[in-house]
C-alpha atoms as a PDB file:
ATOM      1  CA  UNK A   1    -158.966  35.661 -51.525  1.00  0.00           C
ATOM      2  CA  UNK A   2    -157.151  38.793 -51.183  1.00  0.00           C
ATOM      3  CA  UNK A   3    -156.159  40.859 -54.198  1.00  0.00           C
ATOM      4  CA  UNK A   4    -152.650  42.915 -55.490  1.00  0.00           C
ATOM      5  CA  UNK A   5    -151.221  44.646 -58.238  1.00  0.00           C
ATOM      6  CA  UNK A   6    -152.790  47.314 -60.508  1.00  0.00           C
ATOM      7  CA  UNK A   7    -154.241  47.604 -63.772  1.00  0.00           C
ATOM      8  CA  UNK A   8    -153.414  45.204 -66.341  1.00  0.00           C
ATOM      9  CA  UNK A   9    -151.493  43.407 -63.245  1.00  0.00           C
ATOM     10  CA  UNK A  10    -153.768  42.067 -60.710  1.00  0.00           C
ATOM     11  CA  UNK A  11    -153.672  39.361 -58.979  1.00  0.00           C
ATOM     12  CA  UNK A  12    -155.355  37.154 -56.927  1.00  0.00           C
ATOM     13  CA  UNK A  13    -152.978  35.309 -54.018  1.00  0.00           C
ATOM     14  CA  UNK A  14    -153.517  31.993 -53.395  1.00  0.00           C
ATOM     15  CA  UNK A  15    -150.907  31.243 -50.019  1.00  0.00           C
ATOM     16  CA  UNK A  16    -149.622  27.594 -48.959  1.00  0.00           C
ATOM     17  CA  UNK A  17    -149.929  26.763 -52.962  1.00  0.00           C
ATOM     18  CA  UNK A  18    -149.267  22.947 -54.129  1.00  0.00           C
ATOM     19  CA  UNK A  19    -150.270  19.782 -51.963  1.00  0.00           C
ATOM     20  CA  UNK A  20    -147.822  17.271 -51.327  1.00  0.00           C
ATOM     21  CA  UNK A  21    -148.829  12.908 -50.630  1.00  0.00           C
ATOM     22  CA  UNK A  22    -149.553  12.273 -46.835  1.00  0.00           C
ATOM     23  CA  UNK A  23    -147.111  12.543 -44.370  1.00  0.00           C
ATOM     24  CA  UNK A  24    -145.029  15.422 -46.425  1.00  0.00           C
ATOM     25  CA  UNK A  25    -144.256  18.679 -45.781  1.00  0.00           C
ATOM     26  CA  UNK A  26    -142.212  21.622 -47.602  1.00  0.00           C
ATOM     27  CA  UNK A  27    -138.723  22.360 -46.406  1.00  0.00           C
ATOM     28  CA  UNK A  28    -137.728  25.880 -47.187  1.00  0.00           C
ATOM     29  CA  UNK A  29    -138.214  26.633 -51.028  1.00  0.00           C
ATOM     30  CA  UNK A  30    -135.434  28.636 -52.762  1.00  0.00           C
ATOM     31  CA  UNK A  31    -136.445  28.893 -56.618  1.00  0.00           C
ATOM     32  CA  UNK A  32    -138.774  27.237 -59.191  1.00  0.00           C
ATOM     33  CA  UNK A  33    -139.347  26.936 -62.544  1.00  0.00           C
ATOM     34  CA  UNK A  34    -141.928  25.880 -65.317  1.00  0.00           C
ATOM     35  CA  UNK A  35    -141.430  23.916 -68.321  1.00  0.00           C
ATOM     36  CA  UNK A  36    -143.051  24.164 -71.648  1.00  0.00           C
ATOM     37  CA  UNK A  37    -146.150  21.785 -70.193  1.00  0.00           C
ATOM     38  CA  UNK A  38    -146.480  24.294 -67.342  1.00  0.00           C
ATOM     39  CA  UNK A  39    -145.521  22.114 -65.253  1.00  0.00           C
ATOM     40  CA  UNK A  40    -144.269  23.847 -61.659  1.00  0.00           C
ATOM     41  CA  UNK A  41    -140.827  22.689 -60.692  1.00  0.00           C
ATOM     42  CA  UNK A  42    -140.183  23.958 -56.427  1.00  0.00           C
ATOM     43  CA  UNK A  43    -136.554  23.517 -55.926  1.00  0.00           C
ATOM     44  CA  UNK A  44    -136.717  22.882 -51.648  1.00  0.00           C
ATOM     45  CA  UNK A  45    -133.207  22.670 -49.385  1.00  0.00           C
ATOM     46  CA  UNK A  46    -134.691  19.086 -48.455  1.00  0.00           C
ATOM     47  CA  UNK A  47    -134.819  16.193 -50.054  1.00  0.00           C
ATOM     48  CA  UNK A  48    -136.137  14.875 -52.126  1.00  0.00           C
ATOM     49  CA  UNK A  49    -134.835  18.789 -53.832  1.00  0.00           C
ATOM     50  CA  UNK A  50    -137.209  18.679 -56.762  1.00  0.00           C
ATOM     51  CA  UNK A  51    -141.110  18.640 -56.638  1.00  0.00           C
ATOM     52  CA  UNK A  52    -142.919  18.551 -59.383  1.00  0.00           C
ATOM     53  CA  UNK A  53    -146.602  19.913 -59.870  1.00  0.00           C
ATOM     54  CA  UNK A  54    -149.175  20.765 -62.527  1.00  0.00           C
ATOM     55  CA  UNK A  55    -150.625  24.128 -62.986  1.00  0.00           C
ATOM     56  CA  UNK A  56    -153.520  23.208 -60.056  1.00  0.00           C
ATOM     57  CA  UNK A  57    -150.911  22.526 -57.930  1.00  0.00           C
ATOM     58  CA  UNK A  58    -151.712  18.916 -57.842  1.00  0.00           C
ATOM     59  CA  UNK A  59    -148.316  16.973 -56.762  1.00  0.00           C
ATOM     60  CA  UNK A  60    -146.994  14.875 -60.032  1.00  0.00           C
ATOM     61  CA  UNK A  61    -143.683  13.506 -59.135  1.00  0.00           C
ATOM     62  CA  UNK A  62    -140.345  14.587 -57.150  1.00  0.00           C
ATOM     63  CA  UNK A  63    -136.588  13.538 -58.033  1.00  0.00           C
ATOM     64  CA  UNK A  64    -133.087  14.214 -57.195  1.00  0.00           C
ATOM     65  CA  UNK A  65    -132.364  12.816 -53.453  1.00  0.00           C
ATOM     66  CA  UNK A  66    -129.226  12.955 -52.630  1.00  0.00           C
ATOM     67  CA  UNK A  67    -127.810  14.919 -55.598  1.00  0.00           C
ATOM     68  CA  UNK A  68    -127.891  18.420 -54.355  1.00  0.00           C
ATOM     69  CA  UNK A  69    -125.880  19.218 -51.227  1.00  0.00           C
ATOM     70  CA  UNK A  70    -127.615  23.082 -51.139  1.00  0.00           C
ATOM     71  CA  UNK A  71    -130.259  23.608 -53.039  1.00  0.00           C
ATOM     72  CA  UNK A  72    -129.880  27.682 -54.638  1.00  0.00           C
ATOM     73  CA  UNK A  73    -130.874  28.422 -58.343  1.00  0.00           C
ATOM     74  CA  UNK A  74    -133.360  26.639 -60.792  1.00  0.00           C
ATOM     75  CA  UNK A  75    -134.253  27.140 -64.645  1.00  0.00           C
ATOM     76  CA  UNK A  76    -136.002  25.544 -67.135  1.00  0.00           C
ATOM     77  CA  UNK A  77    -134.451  26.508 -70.738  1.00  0.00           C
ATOM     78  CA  UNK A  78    -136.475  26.619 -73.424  1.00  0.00           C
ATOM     79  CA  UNK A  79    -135.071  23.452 -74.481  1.00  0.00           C
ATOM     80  CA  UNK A  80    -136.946  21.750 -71.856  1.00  0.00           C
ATOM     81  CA  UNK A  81    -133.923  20.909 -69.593  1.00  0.00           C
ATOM     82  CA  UNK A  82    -133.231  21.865 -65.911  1.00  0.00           C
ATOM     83  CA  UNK A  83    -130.465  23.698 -64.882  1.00  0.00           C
ATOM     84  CA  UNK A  84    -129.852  23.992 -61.007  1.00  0.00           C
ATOM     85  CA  UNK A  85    -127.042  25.546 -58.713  1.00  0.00           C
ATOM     86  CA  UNK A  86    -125.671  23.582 -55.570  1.00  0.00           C
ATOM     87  CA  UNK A  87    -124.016  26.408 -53.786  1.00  0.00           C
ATOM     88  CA  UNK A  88    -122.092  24.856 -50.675  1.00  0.00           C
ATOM     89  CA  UNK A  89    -120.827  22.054 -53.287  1.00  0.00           C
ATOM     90  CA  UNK A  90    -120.139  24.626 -55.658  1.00  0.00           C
ATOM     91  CA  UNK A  91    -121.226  23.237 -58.834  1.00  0.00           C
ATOM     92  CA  UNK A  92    -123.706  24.006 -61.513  1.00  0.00           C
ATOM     93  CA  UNK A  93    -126.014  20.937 -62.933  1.00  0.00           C
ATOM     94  CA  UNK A  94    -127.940  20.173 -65.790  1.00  0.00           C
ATOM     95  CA  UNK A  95    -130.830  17.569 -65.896  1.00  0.00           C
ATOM     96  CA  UNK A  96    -133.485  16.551 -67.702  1.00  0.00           C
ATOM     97  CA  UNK A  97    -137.264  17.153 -66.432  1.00  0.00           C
ATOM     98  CA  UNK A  98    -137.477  13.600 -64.512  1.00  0.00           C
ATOM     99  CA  UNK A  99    -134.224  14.279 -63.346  1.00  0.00           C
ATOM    100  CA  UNK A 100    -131.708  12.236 -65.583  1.00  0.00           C
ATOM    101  CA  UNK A 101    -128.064  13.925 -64.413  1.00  0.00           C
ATOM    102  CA  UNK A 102    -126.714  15.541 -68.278  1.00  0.00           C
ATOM    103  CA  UNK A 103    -123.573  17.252 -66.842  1.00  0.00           C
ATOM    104  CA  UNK A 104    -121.329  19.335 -64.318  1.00  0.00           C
ATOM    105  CA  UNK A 105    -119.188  22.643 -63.914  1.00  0.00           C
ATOM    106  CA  UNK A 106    -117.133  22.861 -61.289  1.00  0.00           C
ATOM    107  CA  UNK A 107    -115.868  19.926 -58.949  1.00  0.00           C
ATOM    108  CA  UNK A 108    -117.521  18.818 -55.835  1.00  0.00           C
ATOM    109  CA  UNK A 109    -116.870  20.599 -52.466  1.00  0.00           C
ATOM    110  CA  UNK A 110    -113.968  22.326 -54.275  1.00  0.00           C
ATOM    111  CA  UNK A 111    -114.129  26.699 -53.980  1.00  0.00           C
ATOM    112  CA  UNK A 112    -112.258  29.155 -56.067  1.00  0.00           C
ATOM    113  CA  UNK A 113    -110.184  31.217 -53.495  1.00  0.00           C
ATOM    114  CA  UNK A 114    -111.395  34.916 -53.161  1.00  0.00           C
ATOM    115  CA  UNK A 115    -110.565  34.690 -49.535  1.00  0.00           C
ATOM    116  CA  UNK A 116    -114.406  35.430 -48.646  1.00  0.00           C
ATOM    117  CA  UNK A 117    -115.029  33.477 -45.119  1.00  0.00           C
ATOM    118  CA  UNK A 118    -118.427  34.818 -44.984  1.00  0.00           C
ATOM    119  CA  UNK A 119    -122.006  34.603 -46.817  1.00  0.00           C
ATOM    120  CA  UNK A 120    -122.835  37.528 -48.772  1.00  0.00           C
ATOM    121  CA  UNK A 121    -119.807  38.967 -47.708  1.00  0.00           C
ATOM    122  CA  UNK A 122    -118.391  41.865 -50.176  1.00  0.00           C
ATOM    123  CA  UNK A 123    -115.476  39.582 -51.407  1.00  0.00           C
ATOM    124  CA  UNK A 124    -111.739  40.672 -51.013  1.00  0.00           C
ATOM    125  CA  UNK A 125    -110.815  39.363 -54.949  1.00  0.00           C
ATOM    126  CA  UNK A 126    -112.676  37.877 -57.741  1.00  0.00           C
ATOM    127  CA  UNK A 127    -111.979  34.328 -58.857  1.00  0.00           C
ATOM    128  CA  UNK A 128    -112.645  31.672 -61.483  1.00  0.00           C
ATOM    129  CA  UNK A 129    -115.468  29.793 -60.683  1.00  0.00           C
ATOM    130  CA  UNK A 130    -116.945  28.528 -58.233  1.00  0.00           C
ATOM    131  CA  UNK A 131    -117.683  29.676 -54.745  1.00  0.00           C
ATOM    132  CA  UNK A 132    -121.189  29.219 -53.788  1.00  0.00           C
ATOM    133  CA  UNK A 133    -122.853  29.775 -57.555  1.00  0.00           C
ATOM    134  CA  UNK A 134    -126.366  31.120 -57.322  1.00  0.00           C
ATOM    135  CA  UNK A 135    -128.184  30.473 -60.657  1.00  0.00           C
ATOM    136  CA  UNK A 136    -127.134  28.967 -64.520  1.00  0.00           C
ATOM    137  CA  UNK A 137    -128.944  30.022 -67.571  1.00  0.00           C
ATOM    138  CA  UNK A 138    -128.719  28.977 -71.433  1.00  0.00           C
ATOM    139  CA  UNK A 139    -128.294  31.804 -73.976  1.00  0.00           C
ATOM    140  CA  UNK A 140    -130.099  31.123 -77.238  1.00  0.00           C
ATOM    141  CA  UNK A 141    -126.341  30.401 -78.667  1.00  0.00           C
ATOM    142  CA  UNK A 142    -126.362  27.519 -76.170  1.00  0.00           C
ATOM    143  CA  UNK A 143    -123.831  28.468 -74.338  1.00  0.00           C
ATOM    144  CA  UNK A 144    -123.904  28.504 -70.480  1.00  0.00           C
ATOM    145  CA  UNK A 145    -124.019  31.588 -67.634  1.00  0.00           C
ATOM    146  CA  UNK A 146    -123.842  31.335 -63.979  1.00  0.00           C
ATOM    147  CA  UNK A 147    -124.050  33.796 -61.362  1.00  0.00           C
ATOM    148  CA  UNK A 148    -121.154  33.270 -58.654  1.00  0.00           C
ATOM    149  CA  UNK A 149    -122.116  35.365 -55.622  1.00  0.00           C
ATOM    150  CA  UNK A 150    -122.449  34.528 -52.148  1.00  0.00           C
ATOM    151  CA  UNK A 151    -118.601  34.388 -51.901  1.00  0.00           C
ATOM    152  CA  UNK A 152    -117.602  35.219 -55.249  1.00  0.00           C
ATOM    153  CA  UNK A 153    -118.309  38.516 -57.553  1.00  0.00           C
ATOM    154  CA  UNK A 154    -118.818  37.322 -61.242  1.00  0.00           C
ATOM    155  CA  UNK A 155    -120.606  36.014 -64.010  1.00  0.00           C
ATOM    156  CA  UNK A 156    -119.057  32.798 -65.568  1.00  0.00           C
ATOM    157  CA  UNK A 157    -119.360  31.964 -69.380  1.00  0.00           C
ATOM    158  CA  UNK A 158    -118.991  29.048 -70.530  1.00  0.00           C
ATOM    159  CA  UNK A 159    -119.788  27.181 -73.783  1.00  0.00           C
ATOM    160  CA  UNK A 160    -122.230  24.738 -74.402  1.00  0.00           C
ATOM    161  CA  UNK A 161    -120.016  21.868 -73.339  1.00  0.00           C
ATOM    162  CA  UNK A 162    -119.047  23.204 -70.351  1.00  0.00           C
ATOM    163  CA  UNK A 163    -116.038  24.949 -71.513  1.00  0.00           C
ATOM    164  CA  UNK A 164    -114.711  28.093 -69.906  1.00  0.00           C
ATOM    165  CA  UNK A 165    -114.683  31.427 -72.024  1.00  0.00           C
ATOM    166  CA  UNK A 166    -114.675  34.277 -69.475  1.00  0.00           C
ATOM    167  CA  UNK A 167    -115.235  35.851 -66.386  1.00  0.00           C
ATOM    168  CA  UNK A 168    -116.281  39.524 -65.721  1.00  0.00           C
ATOM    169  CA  UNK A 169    -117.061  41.413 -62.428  1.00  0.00           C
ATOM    170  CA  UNK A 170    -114.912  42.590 -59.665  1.00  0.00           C
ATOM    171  CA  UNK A 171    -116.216  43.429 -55.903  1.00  0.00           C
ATOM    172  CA  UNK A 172    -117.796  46.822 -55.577  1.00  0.00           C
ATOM    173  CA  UNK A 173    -120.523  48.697 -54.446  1.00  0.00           C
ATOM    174  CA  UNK A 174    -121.535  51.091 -57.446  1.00  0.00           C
ATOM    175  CA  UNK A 175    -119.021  51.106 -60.332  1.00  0.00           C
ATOM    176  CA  UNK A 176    -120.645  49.220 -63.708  1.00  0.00           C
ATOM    177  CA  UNK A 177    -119.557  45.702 -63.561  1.00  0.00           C
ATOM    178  CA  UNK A 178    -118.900  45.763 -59.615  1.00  0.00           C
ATOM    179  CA  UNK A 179    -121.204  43.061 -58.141  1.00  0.00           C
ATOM    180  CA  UNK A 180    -122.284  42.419 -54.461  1.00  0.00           C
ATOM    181  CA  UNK A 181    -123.934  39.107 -54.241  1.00  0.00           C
ATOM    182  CA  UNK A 182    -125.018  38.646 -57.835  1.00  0.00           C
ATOM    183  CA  UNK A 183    -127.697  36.488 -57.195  1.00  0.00           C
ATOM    184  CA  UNK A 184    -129.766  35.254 -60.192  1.00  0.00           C
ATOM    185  CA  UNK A 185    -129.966  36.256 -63.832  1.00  0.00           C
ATOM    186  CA  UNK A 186    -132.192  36.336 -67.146  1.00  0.00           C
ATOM    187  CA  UNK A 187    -130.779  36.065 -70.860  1.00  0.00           C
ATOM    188  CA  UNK A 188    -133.759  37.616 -73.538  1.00  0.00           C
ATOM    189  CA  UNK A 189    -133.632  36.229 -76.723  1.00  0.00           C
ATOM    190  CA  UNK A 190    -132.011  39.180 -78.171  1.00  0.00           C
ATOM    191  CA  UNK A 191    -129.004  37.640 -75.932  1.00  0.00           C
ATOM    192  CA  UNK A 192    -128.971  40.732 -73.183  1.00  0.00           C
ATOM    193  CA  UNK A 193    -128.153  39.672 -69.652  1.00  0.00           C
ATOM    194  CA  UNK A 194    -129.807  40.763 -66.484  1.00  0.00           C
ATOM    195  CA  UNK A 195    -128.327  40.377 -63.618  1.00  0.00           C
ATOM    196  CA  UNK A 196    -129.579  40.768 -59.896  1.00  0.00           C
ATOM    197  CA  UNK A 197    -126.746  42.392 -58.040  1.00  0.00           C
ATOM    198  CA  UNK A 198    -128.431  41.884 -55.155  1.00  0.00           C
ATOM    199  CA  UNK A 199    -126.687  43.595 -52.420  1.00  0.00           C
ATOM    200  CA  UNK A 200    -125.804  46.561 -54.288  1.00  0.00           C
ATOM    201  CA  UNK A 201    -130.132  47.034 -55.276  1.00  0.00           C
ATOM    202  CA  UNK A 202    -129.431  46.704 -58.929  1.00  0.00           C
ATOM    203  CA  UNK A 203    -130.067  44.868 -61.543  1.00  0.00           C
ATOM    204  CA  UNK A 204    -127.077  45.383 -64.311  1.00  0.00           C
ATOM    205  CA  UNK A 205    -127.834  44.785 -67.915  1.00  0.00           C
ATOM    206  CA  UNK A 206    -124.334  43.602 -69.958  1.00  0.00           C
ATOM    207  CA  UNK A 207    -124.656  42.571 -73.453  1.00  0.00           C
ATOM    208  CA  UNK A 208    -123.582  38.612 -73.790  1.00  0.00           C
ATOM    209  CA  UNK A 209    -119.593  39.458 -73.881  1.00  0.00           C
ATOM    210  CA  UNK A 210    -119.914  41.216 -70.704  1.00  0.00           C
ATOM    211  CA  UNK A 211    -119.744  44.663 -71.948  1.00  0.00           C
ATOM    212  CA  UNK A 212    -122.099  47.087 -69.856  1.00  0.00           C
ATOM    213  CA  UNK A 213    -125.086  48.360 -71.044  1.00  0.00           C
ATOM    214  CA  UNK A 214    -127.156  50.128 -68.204  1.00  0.00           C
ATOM    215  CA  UNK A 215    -128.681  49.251 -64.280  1.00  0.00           C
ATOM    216  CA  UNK A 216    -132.377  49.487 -62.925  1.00  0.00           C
ATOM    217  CA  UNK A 217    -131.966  50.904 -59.960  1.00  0.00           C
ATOM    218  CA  UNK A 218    -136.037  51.041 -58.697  1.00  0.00           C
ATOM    219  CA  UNK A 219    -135.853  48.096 -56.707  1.00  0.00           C
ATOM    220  CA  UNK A 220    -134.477  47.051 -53.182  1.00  0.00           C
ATOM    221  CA  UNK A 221    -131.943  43.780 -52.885  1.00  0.00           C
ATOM    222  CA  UNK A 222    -133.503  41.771 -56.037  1.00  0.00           C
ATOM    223  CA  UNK A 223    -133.408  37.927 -55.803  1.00  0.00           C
ATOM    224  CA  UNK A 224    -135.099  36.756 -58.971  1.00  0.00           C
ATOM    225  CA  UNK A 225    -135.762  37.964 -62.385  1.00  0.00           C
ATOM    226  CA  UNK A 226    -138.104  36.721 -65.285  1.00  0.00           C
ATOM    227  CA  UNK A 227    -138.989  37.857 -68.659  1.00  0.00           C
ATOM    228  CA  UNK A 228    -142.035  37.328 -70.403  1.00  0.00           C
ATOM    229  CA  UNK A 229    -142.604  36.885 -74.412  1.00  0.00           C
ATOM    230  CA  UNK A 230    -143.871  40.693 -74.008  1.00  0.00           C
ATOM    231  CA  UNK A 231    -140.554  41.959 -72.555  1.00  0.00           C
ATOM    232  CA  UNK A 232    -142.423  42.439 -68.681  1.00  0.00           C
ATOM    233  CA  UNK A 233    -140.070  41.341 -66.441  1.00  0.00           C
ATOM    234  CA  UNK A 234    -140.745  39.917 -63.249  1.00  0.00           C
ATOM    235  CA  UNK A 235    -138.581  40.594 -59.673  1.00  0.00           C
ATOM    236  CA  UNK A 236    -138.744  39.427 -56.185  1.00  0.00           C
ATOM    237  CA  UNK A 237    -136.826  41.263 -53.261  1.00  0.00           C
ATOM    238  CA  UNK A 238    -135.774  40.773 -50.067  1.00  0.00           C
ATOM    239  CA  UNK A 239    -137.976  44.526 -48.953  1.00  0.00           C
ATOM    240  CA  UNK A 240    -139.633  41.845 -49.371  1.00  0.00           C
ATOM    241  CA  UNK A 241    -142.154  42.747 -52.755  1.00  0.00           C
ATOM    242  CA  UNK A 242    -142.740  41.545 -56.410  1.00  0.00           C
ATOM    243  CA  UNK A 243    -142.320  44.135 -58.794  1.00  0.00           C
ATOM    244  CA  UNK A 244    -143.289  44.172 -62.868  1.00  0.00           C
ATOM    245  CA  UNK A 245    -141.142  46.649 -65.071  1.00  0.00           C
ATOM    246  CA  UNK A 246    -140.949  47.238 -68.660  1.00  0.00           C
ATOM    247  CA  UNK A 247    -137.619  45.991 -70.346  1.00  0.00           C
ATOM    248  CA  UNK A 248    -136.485  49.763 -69.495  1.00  0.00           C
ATOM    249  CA  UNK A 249    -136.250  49.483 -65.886  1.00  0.00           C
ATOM    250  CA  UNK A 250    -140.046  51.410 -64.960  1.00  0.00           C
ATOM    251  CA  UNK A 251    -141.824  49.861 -62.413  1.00  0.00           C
ATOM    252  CA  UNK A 252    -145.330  49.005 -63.833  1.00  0.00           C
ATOM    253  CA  UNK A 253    -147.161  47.157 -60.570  1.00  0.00           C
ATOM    254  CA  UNK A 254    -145.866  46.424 -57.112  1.00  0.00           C
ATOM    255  CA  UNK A 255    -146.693  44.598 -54.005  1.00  0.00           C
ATOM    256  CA  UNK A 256    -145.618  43.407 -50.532  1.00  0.00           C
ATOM    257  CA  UNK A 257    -145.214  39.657 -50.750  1.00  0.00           C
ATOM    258  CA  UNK A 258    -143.606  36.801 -48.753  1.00  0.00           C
ATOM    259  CA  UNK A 259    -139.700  36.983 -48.241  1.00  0.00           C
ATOM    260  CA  UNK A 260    -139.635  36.105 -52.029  1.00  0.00           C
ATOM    261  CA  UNK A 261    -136.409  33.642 -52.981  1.00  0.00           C
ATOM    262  CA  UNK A 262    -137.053  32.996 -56.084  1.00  0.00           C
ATOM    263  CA  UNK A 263    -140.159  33.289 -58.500  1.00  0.00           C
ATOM    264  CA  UNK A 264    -141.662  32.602 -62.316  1.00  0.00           C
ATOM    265  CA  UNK A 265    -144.317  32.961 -64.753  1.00  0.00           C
ATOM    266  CA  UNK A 266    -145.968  30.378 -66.593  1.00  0.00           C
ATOM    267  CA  UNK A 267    -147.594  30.436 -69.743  1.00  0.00           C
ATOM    268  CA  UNK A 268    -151.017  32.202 -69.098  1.00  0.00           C
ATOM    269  CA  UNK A 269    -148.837  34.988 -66.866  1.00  0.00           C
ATOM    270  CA  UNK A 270    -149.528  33.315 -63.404  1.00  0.00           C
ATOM    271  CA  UNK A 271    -146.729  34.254 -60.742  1.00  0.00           C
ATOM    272  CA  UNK A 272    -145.304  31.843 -58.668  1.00  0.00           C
ATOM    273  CA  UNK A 273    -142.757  32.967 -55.724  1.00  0.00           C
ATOM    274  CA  UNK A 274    -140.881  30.720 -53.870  1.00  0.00           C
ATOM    275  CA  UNK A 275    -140.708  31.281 -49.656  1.00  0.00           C
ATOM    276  CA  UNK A 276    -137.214  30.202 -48.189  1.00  0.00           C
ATOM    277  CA  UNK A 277    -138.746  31.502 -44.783  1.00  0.00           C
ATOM    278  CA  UNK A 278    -141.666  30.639 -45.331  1.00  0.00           C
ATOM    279  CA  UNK A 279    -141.303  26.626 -46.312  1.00  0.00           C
ATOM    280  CA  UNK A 280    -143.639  27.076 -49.031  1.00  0.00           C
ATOM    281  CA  UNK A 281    -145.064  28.952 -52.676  1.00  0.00           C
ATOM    282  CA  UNK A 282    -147.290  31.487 -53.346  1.00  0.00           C
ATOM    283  CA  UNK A 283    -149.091  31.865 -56.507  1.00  0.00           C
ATOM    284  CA  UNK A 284    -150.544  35.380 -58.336  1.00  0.00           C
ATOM    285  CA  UNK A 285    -153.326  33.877 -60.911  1.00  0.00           C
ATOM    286  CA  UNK A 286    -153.498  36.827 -62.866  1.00  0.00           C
ATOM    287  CA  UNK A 287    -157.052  37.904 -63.559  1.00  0.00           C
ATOM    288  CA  UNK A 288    -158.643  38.082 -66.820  1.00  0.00           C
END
């Protein structure tokens, strides 16, 4: 078993991670998720979208066939409920852990118009949302986030019951507040956003009214963020590597990895990343 990471962050890598009943196979994993249990949640563009495992990577259970057109973003609040992004239907969902639907934002196959034609495309205009959302995350207030990028430029706000506040972000390549392909985000309980601006190799920190704060700029077309209890955060890249930083933007530990998609830490600091490329998950048991 091969070995990465330094110092207080070192790794073992276990490859191919979680089995699946006979007859199964993983279609290409873009994000997962753990819930207060531990539980691993791999959201796959197949169906059925969601599989479930425990911390062994024993398969549990698997839900949501037929529900998600395009599997993109997945996270588990701490209030124990799953919120996931369908980007070609261009909605944002909420669910609880077996998979019970709670709600929607957006409408069905229905785009803002930013008169982007193209995937990850710098946008000509910014809209309201959605064109092909990337991720949704709770703030401790409740209320509701979501990252519009691969043919929009903005971050969404929204209140608990799925109202719309405001939008911020306009298409750009460096200005604060200019996104290209904002691609996931994290809210810390203090209520600070990060935000993976992924083509611009940023992440952008706003405070939760959308005012700027500062960027990390160590880090090469981020896909994923995660923050610990102990303010590490967590990023995988499209170089493609994992990184660890403190909550001021300095790397601490960094590795090559799979074309990372996605990734998460559960409870005991394990690492899992999930492999769009790949079809699969790769887990980083911390050693002790």
């Amino acid at each position: 078993m091969s070995t990465v990471g330094t110092g207080q962050y070192e790794y073992e890598v276990i490859e191919k991670w979680g089995s699946l009943p006979n007859g199964w196979s993983f279609g290409p994993v873009s994000a997962i998720a753990a819930d207060s249990h531990d539980r691993i949640y791999a959201f796959q563009r197949k169906d059925p979208p969601v599989l479930v495992f425990d911390r062994a990577g024993t398969f549990l259970n698997a839900w949501g066939s037929s529900a998600i057109r395009d599997p993109h973003g997945i996270y588990i609040g701490p209030d124990d409920l799953v919120y996931l992004t369908d980007r070609d239907d261009h909605v944002a969902l909420k669910f609880t852990l077996d998979g019970r639907p709670l709600s929607i934002l957006g409408e069905r196959g229905k785009h803002a118009d930013t008169g982007c034609e193209e995937d990850g495309a710098l946008v000509p205009r910014a809209a309201g949302p959605f064109n092909k959302p990337t991720e949704m995350v709770v703030h401790p207030s409740g209320e509701l986030y979501v990252t519009d990028g691969y043919r929009n430029s903005r971050v969404h706000r929204f209140s608990a019951d799925g109202r719309l506040i405001e939008s911020w972000g306009t298409p750009g390549k460096t200005a604060p507040g200019e996104f290209h392909l904002p691609h996931s985000l994290w809210i810390d309980p203090q209520g600070t956003l990060y935000v993976c601006d992924r083509e611009n190799n940023r992440i952008q920190v706003f405070t939760a009214t959308g005012q700027y704060l500062t960027q990390w700029t160590d880090i090469h077309r981020p896909t994923d963020i995660y923050m610990d209890a102990q303010d590490i955060v967590y990023i995988s890249d499209l170089k493609p590597a994992v990184t660890v930083m403190n909550k001021q933007g300095h790397v601490i530990a960094r590795w090559d990895s799979p074309m990372g998609h996605g990734l998460w830490v559960d409870s005991v600091g394990d690492i899992y990343l999930a492999d769009v490329l790949g079809k699969g998950i790769t887990k980083y048991v911390r050693k002790r």
